[in-house]
Protein backbone atom coordinates (compact mmCIF):
# COMPACT_ATOMS: atom_id res chain seq x y z
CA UNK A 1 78.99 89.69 129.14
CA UNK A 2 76.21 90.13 126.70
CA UNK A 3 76.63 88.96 123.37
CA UNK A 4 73.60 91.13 121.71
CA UNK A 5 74.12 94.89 120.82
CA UNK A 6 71.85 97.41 122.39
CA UNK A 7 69.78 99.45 120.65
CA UNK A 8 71.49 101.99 121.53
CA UNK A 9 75.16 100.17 119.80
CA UNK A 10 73.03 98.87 116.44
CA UNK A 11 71.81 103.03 116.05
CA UNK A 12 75.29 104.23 116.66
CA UNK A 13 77.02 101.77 114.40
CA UNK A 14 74.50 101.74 111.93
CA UNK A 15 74.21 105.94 111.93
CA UNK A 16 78.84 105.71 111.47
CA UNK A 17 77.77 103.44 108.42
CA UNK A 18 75.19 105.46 106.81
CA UNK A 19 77.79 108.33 107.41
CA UNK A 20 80.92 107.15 105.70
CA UNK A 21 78.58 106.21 102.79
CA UNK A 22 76.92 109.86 103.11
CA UNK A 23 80.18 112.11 103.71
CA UNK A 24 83.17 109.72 101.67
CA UNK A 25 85.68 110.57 104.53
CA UNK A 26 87.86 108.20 102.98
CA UNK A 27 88.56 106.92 99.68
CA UNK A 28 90.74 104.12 98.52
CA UNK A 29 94.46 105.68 98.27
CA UNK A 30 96.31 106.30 94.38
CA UNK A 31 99.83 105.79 96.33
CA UNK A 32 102.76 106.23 99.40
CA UNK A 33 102.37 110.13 98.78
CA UNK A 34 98.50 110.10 98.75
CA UNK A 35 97.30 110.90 102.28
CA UNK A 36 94.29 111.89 104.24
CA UNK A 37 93.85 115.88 103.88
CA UNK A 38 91.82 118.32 106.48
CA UNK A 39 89.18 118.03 104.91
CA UNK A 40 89.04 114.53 105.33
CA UNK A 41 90.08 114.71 108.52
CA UNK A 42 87.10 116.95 109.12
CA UNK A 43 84.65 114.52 107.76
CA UNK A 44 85.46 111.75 110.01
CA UNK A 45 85.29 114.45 113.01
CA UNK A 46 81.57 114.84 111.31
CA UNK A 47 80.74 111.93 112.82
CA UNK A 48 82.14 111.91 116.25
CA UNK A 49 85.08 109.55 115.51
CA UNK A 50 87.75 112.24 116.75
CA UNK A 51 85.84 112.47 120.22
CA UNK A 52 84.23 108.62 121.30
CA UNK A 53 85.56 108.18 124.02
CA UNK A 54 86.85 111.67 125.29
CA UNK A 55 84.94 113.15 127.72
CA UNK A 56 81.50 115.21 127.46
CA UNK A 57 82.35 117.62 129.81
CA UNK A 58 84.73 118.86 126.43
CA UNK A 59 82.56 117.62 123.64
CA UNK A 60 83.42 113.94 123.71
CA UNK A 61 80.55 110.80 123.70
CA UNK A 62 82.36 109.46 127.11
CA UNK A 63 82.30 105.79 125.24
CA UNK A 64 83.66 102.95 127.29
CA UNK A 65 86.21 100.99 125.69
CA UNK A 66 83.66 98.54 123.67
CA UNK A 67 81.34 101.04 122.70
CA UNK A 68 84.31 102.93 121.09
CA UNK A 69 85.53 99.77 119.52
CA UNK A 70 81.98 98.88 117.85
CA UNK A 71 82.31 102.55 116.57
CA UNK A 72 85.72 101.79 114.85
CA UNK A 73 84.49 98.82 114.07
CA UNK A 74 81.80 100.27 111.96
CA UNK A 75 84.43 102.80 110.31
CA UNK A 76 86.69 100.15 109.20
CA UNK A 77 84.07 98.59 107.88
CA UNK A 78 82.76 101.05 105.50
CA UNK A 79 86.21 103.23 105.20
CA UNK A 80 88.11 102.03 102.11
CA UNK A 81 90.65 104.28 103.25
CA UNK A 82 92.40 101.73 105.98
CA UNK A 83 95.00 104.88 106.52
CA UNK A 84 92.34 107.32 107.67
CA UNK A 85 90.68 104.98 109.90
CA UNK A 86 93.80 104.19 111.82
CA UNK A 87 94.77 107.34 112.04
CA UNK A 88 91.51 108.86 113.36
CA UNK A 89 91.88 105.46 116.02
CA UNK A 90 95.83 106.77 116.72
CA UNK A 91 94.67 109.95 117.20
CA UNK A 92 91.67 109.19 119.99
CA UNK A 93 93.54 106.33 121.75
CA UNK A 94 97.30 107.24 122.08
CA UNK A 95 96.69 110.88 122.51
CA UNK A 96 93.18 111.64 123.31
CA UNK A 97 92.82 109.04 125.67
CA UNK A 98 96.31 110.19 127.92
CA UNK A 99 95.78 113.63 127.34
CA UNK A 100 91.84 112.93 128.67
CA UNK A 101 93.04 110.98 131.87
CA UNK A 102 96.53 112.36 132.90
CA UNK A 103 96.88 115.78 132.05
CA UNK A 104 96.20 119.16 134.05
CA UNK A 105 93.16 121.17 133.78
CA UNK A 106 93.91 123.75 131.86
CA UNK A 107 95.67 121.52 129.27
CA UNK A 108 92.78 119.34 129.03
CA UNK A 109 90.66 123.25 128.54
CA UNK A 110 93.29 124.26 126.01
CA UNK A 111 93.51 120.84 123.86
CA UNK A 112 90.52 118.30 124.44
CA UNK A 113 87.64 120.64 122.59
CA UNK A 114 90.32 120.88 119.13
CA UNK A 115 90.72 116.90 119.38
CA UNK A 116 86.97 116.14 119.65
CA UNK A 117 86.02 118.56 117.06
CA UNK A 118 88.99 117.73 114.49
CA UNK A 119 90.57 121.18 114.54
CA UNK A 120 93.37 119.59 116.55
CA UNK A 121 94.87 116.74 115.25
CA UNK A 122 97.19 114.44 117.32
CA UNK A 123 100.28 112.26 117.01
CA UNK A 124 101.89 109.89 119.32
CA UNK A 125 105.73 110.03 119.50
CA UNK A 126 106.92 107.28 121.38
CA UNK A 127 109.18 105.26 119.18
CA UNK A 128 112.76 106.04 118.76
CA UNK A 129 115.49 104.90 116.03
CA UNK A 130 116.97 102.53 118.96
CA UNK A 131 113.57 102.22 121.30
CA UNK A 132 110.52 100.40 119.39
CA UNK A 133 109.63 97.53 121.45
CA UNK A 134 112.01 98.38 124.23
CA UNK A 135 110.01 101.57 125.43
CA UNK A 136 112.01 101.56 128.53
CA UNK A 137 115.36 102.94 126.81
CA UNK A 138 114.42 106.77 125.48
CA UNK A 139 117.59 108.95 124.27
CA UNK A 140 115.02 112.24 124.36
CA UNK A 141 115.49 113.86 127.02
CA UNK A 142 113.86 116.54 129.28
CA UNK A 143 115.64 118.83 131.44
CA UNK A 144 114.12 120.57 134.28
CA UNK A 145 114.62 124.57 133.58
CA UNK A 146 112.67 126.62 135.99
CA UNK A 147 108.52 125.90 135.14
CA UNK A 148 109.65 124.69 131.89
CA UNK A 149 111.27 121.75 130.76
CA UNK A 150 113.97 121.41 127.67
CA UNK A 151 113.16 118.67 125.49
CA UNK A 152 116.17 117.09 123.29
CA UNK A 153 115.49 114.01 120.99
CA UNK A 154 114.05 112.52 117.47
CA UNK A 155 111.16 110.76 117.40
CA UNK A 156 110.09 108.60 114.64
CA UNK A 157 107.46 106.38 113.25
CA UNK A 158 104.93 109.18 114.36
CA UNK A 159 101.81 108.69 112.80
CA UNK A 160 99.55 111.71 111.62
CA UNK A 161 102.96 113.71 112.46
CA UNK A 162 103.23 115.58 109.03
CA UNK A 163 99.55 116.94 109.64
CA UNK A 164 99.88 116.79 113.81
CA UNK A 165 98.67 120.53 115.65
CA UNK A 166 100.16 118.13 119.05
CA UNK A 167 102.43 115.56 120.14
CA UNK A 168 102.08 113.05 122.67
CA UNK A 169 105.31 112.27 123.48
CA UNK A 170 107.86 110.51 126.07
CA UNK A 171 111.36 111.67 127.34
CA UNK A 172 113.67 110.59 130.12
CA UNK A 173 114.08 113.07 132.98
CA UNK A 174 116.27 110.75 135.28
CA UNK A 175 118.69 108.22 133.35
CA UNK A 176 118.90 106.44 137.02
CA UNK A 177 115.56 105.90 137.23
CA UNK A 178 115.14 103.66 134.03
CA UNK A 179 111.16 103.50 132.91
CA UNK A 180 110.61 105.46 136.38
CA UNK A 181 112.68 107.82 135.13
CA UNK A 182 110.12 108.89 132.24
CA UNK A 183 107.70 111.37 131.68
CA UNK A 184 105.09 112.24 129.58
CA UNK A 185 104.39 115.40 127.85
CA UNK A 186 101.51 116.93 125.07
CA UNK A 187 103.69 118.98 123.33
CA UNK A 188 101.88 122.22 120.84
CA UNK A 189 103.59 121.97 117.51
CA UNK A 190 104.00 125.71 117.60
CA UNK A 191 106.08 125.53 120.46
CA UNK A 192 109.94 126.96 119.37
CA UNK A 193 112.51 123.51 118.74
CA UNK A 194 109.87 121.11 117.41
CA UNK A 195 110.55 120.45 113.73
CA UNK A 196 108.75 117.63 111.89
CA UNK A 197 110.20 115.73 108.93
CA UNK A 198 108.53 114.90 105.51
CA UNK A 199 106.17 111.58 105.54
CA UNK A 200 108.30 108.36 105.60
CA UNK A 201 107.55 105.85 102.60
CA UNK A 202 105.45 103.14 103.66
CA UNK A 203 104.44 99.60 102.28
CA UNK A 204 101.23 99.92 103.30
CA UNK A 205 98.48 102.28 105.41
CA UNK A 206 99.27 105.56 102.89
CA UNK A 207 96.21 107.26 104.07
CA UNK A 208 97.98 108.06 107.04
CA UNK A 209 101.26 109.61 107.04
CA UNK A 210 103.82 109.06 109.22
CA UNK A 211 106.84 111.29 109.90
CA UNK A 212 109.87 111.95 112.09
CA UNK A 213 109.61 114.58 114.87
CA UNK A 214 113.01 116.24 116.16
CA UNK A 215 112.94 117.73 119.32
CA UNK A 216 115.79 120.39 119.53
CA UNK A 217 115.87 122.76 123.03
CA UNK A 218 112.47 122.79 123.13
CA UNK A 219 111.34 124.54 126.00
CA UNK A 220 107.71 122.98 127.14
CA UNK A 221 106.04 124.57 130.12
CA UNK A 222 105.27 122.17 132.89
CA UNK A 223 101.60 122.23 132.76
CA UNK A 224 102.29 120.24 129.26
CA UNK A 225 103.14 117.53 131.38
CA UNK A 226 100.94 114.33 131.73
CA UNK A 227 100.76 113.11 135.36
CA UNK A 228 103.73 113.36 137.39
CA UNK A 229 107.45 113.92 136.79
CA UNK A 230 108.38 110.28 136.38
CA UNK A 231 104.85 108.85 135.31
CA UNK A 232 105.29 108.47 132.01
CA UNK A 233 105.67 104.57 131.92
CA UNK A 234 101.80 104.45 133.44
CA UNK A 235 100.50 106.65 131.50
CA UNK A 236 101.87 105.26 128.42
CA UNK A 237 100.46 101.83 128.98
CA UNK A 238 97.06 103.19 130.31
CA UNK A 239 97.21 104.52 126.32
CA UNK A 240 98.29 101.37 125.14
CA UNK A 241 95.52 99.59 127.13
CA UNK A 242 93.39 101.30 124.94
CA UNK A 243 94.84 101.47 121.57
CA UNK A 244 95.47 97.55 121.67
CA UNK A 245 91.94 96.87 123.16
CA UNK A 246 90.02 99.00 120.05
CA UNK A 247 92.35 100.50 117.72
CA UNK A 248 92.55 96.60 116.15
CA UNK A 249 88.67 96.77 115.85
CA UNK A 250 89.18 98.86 112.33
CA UNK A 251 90.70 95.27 111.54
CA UNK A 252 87.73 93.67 112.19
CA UNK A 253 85.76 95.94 110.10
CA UNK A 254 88.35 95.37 106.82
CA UNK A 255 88.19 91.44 107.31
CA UNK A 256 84.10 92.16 107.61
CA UNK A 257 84.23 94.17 104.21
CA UNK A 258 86.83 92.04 103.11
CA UNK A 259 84.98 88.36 103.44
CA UNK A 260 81.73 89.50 101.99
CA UNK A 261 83.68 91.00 98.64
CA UNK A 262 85.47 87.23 98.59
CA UNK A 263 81.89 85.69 98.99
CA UNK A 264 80.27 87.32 96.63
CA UNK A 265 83.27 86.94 94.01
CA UNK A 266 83.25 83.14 94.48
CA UNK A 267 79.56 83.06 93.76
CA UNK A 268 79.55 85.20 90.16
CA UNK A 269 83.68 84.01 88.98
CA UNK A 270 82.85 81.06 86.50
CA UNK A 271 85.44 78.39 86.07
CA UNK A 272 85.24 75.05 84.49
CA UNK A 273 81.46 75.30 84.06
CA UNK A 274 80.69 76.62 87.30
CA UNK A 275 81.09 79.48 90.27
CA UNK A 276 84.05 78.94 91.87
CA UNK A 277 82.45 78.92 94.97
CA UNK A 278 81.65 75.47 94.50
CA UNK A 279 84.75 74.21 95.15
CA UNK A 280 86.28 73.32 98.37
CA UNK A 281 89.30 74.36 97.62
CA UNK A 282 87.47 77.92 97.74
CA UNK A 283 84.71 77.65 100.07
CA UNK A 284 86.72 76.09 102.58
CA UNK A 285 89.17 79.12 102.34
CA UNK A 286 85.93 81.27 102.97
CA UNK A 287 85.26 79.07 105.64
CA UNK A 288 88.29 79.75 107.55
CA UNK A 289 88.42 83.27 106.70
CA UNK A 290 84.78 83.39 108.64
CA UNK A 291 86.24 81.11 111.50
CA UNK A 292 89.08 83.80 112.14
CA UNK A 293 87.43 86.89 112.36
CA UNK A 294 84.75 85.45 114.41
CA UNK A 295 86.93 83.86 117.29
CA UNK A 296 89.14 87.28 116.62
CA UNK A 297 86.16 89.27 116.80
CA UNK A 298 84.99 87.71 120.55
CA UNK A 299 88.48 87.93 121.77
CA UNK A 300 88.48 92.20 121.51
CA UNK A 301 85.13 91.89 122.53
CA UNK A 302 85.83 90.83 125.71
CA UNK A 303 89.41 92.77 126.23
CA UNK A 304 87.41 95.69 125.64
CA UNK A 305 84.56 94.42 128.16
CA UNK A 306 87.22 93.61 130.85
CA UNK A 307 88.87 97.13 130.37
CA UNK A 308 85.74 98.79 130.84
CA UNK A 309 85.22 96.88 134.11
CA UNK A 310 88.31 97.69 135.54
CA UNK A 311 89.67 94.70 135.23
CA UNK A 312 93.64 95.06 133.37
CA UNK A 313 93.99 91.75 132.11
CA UNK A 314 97.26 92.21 130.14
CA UNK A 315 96.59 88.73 128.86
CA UNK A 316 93.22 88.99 127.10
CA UNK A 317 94.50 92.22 125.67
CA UNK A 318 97.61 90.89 124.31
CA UNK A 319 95.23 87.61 122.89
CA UNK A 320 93.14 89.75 121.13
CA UNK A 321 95.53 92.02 119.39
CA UNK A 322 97.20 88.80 118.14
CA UNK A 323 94.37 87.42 117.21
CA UNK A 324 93.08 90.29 115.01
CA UNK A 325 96.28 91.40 113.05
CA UNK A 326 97.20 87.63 112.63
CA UNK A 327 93.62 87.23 111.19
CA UNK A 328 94.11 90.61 109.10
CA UNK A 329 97.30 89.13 107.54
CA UNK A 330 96.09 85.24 106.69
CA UNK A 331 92.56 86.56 105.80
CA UNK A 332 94.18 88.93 103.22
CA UNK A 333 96.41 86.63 102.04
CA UNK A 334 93.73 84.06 101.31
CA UNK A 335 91.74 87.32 99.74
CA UNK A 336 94.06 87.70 97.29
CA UNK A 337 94.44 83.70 96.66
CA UNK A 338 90.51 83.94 95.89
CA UNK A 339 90.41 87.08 93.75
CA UNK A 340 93.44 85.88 91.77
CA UNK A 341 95.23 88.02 89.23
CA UNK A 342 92.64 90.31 89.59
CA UNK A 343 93.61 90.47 93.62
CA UNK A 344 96.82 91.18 92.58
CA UNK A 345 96.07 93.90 90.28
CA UNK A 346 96.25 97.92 91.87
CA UNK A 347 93.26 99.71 91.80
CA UNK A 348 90.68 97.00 92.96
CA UNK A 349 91.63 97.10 97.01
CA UNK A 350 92.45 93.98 97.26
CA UNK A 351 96.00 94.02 97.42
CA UNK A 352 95.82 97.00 99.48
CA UNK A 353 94.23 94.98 102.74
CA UNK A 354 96.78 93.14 102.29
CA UNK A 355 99.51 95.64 102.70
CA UNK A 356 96.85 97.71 105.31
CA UNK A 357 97.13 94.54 107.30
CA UNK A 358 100.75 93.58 107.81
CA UNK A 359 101.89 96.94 110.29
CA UNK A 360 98.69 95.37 112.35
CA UNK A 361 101.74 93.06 113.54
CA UNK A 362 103.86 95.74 114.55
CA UNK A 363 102.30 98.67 115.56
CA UNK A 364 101.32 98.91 119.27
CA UNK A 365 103.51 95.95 120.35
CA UNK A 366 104.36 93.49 117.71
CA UNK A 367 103.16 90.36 117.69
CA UNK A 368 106.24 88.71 119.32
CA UNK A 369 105.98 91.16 122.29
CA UNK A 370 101.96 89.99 123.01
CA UNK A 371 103.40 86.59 123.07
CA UNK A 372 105.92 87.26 125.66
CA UNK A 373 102.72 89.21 127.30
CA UNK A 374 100.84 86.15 127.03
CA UNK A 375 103.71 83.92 128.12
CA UNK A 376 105.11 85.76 131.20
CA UNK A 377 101.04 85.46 132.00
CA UNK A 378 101.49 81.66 131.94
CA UNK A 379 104.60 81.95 134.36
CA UNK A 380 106.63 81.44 132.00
C-alpha cells in the first residue's frame, strides 16, 4: 500500500476543492427544515460526485473504492454543508453502487445515466420501525404476481427520500427463509403505491432530509429486481461494504476543516496576556484532535485499499468506521471546548459538526454493531 497520492489523486482532489469553492454546492444550513434543493443537488453532480465510482460505460469515473473516498474526502472538506455531502455519498454508495453491480441491463440503461448526471436522485430504504440493526427481520413484503411483484411495507429513516426520483429498497419474499428469504428491488417513485412522507426532524445533518417511504400494493415489475429472488442479504452488504469503507471519508474531511479552524483560533484568541494556544491545556487538545484523525484517517485508507483488492475484510472495515465517527464525535466535542461560548453559539459551524457528527455512530451500523463485527473477528 502506498502512502503518497498520485498525481493523478492530488489533480482530482485538488480540482473537487477548487470546485466547491467555485460552484457553493453547499452552504452552512439556517435549520431542521433547511435542506439541499435541485439545484444544489445539481452542483455537486457538476463535479462528478453523483457518478465516482459508477461505471463509464453509463457516464460514471469507474473509481475504486479509495479513489472515491479521497474524492469525498475532498468534498467534506470544503462542503460546509455536512447534509449535502452525505447525501450525495448515500446516494452513490447505497444505491448507485447495488444498482451498478446487481441489477439487470436494462435497469442499469434506464437508471445509471440519471444517477451519474444528478437528474436521478436516490434513496436507500432499508430500515424499518422494528428492523435498524437487525436487517434480517423486514415486515415489507413482496409478493410474487405474475412478472411483477406487490410490495407492502413502511420504510423509514430514508435519506434523500423527500427529494428521491428511486428507492433502493429490501422486502421479504419467503418468511421461511429468514435473510435468504430477502430481496432487493430499485423501485421508480412514479410507480402506483409508493407514497413518501414529509422530512423527519433531525438533531443534526439538515442538509439532507430524511423521510418515511410507505409501500402500499405496489406492483414493481421484476426487472426492478437486484440480483436474484432471495439475494437481497448480499447485495445489501456488498452496498454496505462500500458505504462504510468511504461514505465515513466526508468525516475525515470535517475533522480536516475542523482542526485547522481550532488551530488557527488558538493562535489569534488572547487570554491572560497571551494566545491561548500556548497553553497545554489547549494545544494538547489540538494535539489529540491531530492524533485521531490521523490514525482514523490510515484505518479507511486501508479498508478502502483492501476492498479494492478483493479482499472483504469485515474487520478493517468495521475498525475504520469506528474509528472515524468516534473521532468525528470527540474531535467536535473538544472543537467546541476550544472555541468556547463562541462554539456554542449558532451561526458559526461549530456546533453544527458537532451535531453533523453524532448519526456518524449510527448510520450504516452503529458503533456497537462494528464492535460485535470486530469481536466475532477475534472469535469471540
Amino acid at each position: 500500500m502506498d502512502f503518497d497520492l498520485t498525481a493523478a489523486q492530488r489533480k482530482r482532489r485538488d480540482a473537487i476543492a477548487e470546485g466547491v469553492r467555485t460552484l457553493s454546492p453547499g452552504r452552512l444550513r439556517a435549520g431542521p427544515d433547511d435542506h439541499f434543493d435541485r439545484a444544489d443537488w445539481a452542483r455537486a453532480a457538476e463535479l462528478g460526485l453523483t457518478g465516482l465510482c459508477l461505471p463509464v460505460s453509463h457516464g460514471g469515473d469507474g473509481l475504486g473504492a479509495l479513489d472515491t473516498a479521497l474524492c469525498l474526502e475532498a468534498f467534506g472538506e470544503h462542503c460546509p454543508d455536512t447534509g449535502l455531502a452525505f447525501g450525495v455519498a448515500a446516494h452513490l454508495l447505497a444505491c448507485g453502487v447495488p444498482v451498478a453491480a446487481f441489477a439487470t441491463p436494462e435497469t442499469r440503461d434506464q437508471l445509471l445515466p440519471g444517477m451519474v448526471d444528478g437528474t436521478l436522485i436516490a434513496a436507500n430504504a432499508m430500515t424499518e420501525a422494528g428492523a435498524g440493526s437487525d436487517v434480517g427481520r423486514l415486515d415489507t413484503t413482496a409478493t410474487v404476481d405474475g412478472e411483477a411483484y406487490v410490495v407492502d411495507g413502511v420504510k423509514t429513516f430514508a435519506s434523500n427520500a423527500p427529494l428521491a426520483d428511486v428507492f433502493v429498497s429490501y422486502a421479504t419474499t419467503d418468511k421461511r427463509a429468514g435473510f435468504l428469504g430477502i430481496s432487493a428491488f430499485a423501485v421508480p417513485r412514479e410507480l402506483p403505491g409508493v407514497a413518501v412522507g414529509d422530512p423527519l426532524p433531525k438533531m443534526g445533518l439538515w442538509g439532507c432530509p430524511a423521510g418515511e417511504v410507505r409501500f402500499d400494493a405496489c406492483s414493481v415489475p421484476e426487472r426492478y429486481r437486484l440480483g436474484d429472488e432471495g439475494q437481497g442479504s448480499p447485495v445489501f452488504q456488498h452496498s454496505m461494504r462500500w458505504e462504510r469503507s468511504c461514505l465515513p471519508a466526508i468525516y475525515l474531511g470535517l475533522l480536516e476543516r475542523q482542526l485547522r479552524q481550532c488551530t488557527e483560533h488558538a493562535g489569534v484568541r488572547r487570554q491572560f496576556g497571551r494566545e491561548i494556544g500556548k497553553y497545554q491545556a489547549v494545544s494538547h487538545r489540538v494535539a489529540r484532535m491531530r492524533l485521531r484523525l490521523e490514525g482514523a484517517r490510515l484505518l479507511l485508507y486501508r479498508a478502502c485499499w483492501l476492498l479494492d483488492h478483493e479482499r472483504h475484510d469485515e474487520t478493517s472495515i468495521a475498525l475504520s468506521k469506528t474509528a472515524v465517527s468516534e473521532a468525528a464525535v470527540a474531535n467536535s466535542l473538544d472543537a467546541v471546548q476550544i472555541f468556547g461560548g463562541a462554539g456554542y453559539l449558532c451561526g458559526g459551524g461549530i456546533e453544527a459538526q458537532l451535531r453533523d457528527s453524532i448519526p456518524a455512530t449510527l448510520f450504516s451500523g452503529t458503533t456497537e454493531i462494528q464492535s460485535e463485527i470486530i469481536a466475532r473477528e477475534a472469535g469471540l
